[in-house]
C-alpha atoms as a PDB file:
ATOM      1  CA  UNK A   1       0.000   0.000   0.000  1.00  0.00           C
ATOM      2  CA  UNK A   2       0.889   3.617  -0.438  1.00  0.00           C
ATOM      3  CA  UNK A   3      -0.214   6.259   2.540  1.00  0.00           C
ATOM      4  CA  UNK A   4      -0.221   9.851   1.473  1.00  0.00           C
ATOM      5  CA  UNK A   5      -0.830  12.445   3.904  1.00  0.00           C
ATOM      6  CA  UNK A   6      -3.089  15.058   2.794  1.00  0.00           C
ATOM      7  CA  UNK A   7      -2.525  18.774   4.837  1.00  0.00           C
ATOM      8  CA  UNK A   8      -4.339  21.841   4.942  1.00  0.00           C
ATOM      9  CA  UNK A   9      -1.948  24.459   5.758  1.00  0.00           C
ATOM     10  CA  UNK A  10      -4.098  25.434   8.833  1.00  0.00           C
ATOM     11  CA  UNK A  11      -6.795  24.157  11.082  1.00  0.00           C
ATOM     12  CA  UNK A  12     -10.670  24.931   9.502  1.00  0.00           C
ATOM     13  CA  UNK A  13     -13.300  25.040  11.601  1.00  0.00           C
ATOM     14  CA  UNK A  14     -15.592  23.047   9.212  1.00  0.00           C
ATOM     15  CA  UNK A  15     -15.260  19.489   8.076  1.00  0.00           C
ATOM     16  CA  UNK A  16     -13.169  19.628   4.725  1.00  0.00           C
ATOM     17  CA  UNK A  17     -13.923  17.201   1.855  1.00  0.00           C
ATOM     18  CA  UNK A  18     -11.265  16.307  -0.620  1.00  0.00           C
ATOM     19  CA  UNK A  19     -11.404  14.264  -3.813  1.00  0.00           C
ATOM     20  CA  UNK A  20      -9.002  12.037  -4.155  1.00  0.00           C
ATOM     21  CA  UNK A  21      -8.083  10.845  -8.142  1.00  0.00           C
ATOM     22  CA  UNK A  22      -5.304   8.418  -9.103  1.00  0.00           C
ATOM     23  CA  UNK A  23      -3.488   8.164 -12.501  1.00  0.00           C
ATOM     24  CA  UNK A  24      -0.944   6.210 -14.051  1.00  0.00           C
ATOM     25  CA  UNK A  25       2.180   7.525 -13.681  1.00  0.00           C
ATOM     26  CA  UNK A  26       4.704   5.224 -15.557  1.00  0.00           C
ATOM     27  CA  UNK A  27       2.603   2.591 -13.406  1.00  0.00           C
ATOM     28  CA  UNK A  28      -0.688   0.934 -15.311  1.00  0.00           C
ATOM     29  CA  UNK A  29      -4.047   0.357 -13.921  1.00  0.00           C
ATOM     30  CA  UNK A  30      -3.070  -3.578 -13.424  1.00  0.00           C
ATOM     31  CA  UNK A  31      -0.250  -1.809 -10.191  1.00  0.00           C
ATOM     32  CA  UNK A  32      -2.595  -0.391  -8.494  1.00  0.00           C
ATOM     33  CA  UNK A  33      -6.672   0.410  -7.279  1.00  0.00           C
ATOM     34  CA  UNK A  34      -7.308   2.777  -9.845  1.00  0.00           C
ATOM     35  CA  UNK A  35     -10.080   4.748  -7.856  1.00  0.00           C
ATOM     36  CA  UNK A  36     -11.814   8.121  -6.999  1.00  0.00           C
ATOM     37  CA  UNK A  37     -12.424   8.424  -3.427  1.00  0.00           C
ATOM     38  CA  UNK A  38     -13.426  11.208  -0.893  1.00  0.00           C
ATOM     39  CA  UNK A  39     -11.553  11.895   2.198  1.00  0.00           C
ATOM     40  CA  UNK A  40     -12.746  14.186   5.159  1.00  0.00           C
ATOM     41  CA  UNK A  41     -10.394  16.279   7.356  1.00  0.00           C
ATOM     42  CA  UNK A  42     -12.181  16.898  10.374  1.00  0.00           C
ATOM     43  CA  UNK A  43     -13.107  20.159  11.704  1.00  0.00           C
ATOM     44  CA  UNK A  44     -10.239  22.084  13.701  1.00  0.00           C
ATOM     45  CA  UNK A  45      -7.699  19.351  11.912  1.00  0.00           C
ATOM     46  CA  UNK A  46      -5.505  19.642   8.945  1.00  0.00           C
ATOM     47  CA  UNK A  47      -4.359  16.577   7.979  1.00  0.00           C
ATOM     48  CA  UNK A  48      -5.553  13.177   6.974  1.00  0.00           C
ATOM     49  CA  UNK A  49      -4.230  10.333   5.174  1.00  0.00           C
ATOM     50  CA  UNK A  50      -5.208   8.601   2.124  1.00  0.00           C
ATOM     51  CA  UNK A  51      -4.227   4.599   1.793  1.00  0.00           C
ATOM     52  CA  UNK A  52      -3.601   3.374  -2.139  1.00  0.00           C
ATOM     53  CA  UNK A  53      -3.728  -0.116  -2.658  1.00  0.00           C
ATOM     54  CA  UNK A  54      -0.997  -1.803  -4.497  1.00  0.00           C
ATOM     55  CA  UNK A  55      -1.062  -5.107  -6.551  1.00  0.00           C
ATOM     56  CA  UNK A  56       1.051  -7.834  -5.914  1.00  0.00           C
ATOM     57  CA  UNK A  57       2.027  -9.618  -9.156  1.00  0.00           C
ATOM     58  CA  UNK A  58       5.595 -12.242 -10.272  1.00  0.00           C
ATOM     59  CA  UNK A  59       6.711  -9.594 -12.898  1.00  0.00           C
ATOM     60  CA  UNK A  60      10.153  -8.322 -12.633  1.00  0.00           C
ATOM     61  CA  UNK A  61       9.989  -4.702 -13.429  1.00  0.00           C
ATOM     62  CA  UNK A  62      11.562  -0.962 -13.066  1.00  0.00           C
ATOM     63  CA  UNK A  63       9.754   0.902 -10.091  1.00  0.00           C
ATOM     64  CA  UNK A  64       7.331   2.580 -11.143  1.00  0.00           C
ATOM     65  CA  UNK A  65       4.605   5.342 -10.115  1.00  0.00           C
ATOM     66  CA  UNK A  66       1.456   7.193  -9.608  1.00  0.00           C
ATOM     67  CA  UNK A  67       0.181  10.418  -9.818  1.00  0.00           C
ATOM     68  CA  UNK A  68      -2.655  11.119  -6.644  1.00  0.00           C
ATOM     69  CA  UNK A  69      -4.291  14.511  -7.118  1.00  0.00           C
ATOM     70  CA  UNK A  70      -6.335  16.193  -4.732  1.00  0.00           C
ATOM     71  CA  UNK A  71      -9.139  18.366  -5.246  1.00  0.00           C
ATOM     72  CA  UNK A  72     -11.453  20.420  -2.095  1.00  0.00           C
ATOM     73  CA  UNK A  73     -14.985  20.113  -2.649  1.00  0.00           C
ATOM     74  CA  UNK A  74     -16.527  21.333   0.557  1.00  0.00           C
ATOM     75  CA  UNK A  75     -15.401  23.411   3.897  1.00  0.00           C
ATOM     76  CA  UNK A  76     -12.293  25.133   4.370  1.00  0.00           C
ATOM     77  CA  UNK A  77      -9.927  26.362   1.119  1.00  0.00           C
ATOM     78  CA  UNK A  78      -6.569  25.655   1.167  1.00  0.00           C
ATOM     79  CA  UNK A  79      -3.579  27.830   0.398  1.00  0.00           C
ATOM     80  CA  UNK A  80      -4.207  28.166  -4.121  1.00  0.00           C
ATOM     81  CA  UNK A  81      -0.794  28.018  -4.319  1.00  0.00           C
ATOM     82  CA  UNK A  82      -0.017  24.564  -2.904  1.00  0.00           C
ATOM     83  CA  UNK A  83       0.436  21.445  -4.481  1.00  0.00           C
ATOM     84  CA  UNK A  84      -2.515  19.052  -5.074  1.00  0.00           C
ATOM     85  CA  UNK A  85      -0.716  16.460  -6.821  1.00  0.00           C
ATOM     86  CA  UNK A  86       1.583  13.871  -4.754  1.00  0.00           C
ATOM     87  CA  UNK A  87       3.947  11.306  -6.388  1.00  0.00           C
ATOM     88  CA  UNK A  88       4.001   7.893  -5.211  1.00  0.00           C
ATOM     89  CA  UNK A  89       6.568   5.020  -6.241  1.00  0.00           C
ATOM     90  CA  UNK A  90       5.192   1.483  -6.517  1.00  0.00           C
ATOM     91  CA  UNK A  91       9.050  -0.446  -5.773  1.00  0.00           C
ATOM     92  CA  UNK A  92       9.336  -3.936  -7.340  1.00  0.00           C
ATOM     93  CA  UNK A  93       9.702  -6.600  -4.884  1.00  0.00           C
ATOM     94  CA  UNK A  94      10.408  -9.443  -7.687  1.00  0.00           C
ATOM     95  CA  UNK A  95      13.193 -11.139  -8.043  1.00  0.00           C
ATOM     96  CA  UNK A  96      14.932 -11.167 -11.243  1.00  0.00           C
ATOM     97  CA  UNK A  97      14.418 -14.194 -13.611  1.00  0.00           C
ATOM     98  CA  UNK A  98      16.575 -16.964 -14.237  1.00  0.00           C
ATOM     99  CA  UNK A  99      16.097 -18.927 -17.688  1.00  0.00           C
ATOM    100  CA  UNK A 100      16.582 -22.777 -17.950  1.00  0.00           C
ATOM    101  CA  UNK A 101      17.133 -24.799 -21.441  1.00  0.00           C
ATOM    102  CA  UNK A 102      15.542 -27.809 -21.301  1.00  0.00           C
ATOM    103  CA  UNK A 103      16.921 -31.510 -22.047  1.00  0.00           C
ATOM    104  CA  UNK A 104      15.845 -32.961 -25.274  1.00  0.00           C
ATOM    105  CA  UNK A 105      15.418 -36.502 -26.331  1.00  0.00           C
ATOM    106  CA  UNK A 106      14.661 -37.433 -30.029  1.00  0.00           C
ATOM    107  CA  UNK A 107      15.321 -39.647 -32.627  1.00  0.00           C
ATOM    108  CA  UNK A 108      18.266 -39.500 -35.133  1.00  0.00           C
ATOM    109  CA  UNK A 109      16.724 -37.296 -37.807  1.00  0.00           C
ATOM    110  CA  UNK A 110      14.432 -35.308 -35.534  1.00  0.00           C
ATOM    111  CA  UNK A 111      14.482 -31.652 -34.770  1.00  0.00           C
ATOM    112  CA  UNK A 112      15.651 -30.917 -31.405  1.00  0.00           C
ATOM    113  CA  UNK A 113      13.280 -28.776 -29.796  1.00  0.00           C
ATOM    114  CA  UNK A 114      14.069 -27.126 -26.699  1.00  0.00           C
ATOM    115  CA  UNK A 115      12.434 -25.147 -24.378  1.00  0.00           C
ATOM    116  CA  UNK A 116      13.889 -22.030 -23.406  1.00  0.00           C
ATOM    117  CA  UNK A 117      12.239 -20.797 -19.791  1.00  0.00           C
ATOM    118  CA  UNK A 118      11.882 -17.970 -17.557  1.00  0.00           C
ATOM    119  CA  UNK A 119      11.187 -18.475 -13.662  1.00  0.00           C
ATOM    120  CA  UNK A 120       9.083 -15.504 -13.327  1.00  0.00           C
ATOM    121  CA  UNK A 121       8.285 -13.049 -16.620  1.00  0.00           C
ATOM    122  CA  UNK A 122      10.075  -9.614 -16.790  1.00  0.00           C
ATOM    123  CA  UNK A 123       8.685  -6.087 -17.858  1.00  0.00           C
ATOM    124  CA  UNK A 124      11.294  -6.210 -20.707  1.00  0.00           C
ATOM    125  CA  UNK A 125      12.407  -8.616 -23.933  1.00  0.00           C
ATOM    126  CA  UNK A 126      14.899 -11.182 -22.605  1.00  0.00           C
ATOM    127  CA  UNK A 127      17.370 -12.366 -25.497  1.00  0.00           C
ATOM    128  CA  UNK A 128      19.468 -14.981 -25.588  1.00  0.00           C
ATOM    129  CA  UNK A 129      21.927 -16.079 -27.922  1.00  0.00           C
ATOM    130  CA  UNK A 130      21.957 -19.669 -28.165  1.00  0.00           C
ATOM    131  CA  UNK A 131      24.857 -22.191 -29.454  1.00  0.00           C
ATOM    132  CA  UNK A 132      25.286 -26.039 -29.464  1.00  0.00           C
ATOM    133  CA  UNK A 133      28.573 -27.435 -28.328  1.00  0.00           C
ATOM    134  CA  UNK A 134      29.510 -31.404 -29.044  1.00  0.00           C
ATOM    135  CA  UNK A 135      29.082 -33.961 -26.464  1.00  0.00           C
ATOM    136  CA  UNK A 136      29.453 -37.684 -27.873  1.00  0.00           C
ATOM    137  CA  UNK A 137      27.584 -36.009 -30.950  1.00  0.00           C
ATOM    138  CA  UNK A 138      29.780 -34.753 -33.433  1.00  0.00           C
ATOM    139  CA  UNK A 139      29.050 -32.171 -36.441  1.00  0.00           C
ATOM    140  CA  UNK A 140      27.593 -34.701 -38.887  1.00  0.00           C
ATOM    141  CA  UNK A 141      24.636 -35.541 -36.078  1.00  0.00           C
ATOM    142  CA  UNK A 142      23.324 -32.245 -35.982  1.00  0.00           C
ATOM    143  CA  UNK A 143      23.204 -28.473 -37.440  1.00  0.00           C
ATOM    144  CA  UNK A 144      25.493 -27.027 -35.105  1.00  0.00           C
ATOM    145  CA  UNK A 145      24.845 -22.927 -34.193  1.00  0.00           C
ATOM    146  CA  UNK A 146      28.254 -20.994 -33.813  1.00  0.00           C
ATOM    147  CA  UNK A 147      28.397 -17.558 -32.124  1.00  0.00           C
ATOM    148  CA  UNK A 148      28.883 -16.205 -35.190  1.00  0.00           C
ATOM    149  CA  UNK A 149      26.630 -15.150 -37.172  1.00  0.00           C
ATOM    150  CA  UNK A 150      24.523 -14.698 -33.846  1.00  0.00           C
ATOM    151  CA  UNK A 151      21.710 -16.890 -33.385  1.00  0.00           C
ATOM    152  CA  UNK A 152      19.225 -15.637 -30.957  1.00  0.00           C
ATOM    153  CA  UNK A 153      16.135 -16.191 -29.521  1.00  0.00           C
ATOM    154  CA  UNK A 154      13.650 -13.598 -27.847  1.00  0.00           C
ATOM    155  CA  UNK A 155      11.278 -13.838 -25.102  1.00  0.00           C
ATOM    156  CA  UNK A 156       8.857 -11.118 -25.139  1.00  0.00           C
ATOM    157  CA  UNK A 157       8.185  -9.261 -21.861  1.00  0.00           C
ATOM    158  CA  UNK A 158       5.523 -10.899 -19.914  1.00  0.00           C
ATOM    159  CA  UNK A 159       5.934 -14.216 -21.460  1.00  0.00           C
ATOM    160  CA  UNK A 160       8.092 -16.750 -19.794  1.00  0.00           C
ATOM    161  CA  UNK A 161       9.139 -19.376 -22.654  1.00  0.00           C
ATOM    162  CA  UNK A 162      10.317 -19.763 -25.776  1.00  0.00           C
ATOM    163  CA  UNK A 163      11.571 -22.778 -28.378  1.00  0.00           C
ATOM    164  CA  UNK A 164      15.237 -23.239 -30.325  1.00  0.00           C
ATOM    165  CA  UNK A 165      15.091 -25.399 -32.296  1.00  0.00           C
ATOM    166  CA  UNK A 166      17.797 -27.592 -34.016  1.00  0.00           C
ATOM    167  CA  UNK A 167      17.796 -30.075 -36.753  1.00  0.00           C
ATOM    168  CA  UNK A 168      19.728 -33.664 -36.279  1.00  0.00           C
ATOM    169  CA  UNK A 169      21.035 -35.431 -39.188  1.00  0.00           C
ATOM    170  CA  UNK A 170      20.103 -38.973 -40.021  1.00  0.00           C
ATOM    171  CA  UNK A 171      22.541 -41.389 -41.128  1.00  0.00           C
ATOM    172  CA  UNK A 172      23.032 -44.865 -41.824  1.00  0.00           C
ATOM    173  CA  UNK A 173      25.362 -45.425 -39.246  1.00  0.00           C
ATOM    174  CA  UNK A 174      24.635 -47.785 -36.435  1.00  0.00           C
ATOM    175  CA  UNK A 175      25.672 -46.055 -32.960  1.00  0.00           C
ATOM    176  CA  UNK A 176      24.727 -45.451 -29.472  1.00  0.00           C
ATOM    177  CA  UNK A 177      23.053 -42.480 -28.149  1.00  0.00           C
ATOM    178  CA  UNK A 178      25.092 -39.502 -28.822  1.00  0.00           C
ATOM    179  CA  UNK A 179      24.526 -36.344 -26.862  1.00  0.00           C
ATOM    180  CA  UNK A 180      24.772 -32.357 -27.755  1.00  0.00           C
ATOM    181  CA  UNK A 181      23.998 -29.170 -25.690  1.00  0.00           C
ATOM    182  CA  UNK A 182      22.207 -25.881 -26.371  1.00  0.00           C
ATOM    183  CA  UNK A 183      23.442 -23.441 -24.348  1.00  0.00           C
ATOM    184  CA  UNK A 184      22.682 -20.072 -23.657  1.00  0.00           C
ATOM    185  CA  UNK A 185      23.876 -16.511 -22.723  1.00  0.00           C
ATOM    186  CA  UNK A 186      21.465 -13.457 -22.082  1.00  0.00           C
ATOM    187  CA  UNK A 187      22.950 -10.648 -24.212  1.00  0.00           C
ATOM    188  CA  UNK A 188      19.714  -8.362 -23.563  1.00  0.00           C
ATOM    189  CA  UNK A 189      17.338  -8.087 -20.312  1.00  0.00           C
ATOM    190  CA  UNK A 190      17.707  -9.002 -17.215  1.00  0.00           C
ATOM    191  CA  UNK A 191      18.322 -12.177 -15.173  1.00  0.00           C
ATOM    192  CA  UNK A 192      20.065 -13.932 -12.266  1.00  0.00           C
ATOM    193  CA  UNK A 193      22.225 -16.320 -14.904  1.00  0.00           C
ATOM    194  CA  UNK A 194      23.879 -14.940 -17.813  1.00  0.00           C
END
């Protein structure tokens, strides 16, 4: 929650009654209860408080804020040269994400697809460039993906998964299981592994 104190800059002797309005600030609706409300300073008071609710969501994002503006409707009239508007910051409490490539099995001739996770979304595009390195594999198994040219893949902001995926080569041969990675380094956004 966010408590704003709202101040008359002297005592009335009549009940005052103040509109309350919030508005996005770089904060959305979805941060916060978007809401008119009235609040009443008590006669031979000047202050009160107004309480803003905050919502709780898993999105990693910048702090961000809302605009509260007050307007007197009845009783006493305060000073016309002092502020009505108050700023209030929203501060993120989620943790940054961490991103997990899955394990693949599939059969000689098969893409590879592999998952490509976040543990919580983020408020901005994560992307990571992905490349495969050889286990037991060797190049003729699979399309390899070298850091250069970069290959890359995006997940949007909000979203927490996206696919690489990478085509195996069948062949004639007969083998065991052979094994490749996909691994992956964030080169834009934010997370807790690079």
């Amino acid at each position: 929650v966010l408590v704003f104190p709202v101040t008359l800059n002297s005592n009335c002797n009549a009940p005052t009654v103040i509109s309350i309005s919030v508005s996005n600030g770089t904060a959305n609706s979805l941060d916060y209860n978007a809401t008119t409300i009235n609040v009443t300073i008590p006669a031979n008071s000047s202050s009160t408080t107004v309480i803003i609710s905050t919502t709780q969501d898993i999105i990693d994002e910048l702090d961000e804020t809302i605009i509260v503006t007050g307007t007197i409707i009845s009783g006493c009239f305060a000073d016309p040269n002092a502020s009505n508007i108050g700023i209030g910051t929203i501060i993120d409490n989620d943790e940054l994400p961490s991103f997990n490539i899955s394990t693949q099995d599939v059969l000689e001739g098969s893409p590879a697809v592999f998952n490509i996770s976040l543990s919580n979304p983020s408020s901005v595009n994560i992307v990571i460039q992905v490349t495969t390195v050889l286990g037991t594999a060797n190049m003729f198994d699979f399309t390899s993906i070298n850091s250069v040219p970069i290959t890359s893949v995006t997940i949007p902001a909000g979203a927490i998964m996206q696919t690489s995926t990478v085509p195996t080569i069948d062949d004639i041969e007969t083998e065991g299981n052979e094994t490749f990675q996909l691994c992956g380094t964030v080169i834009s956004g934010n997370t807790q592994n690079t």
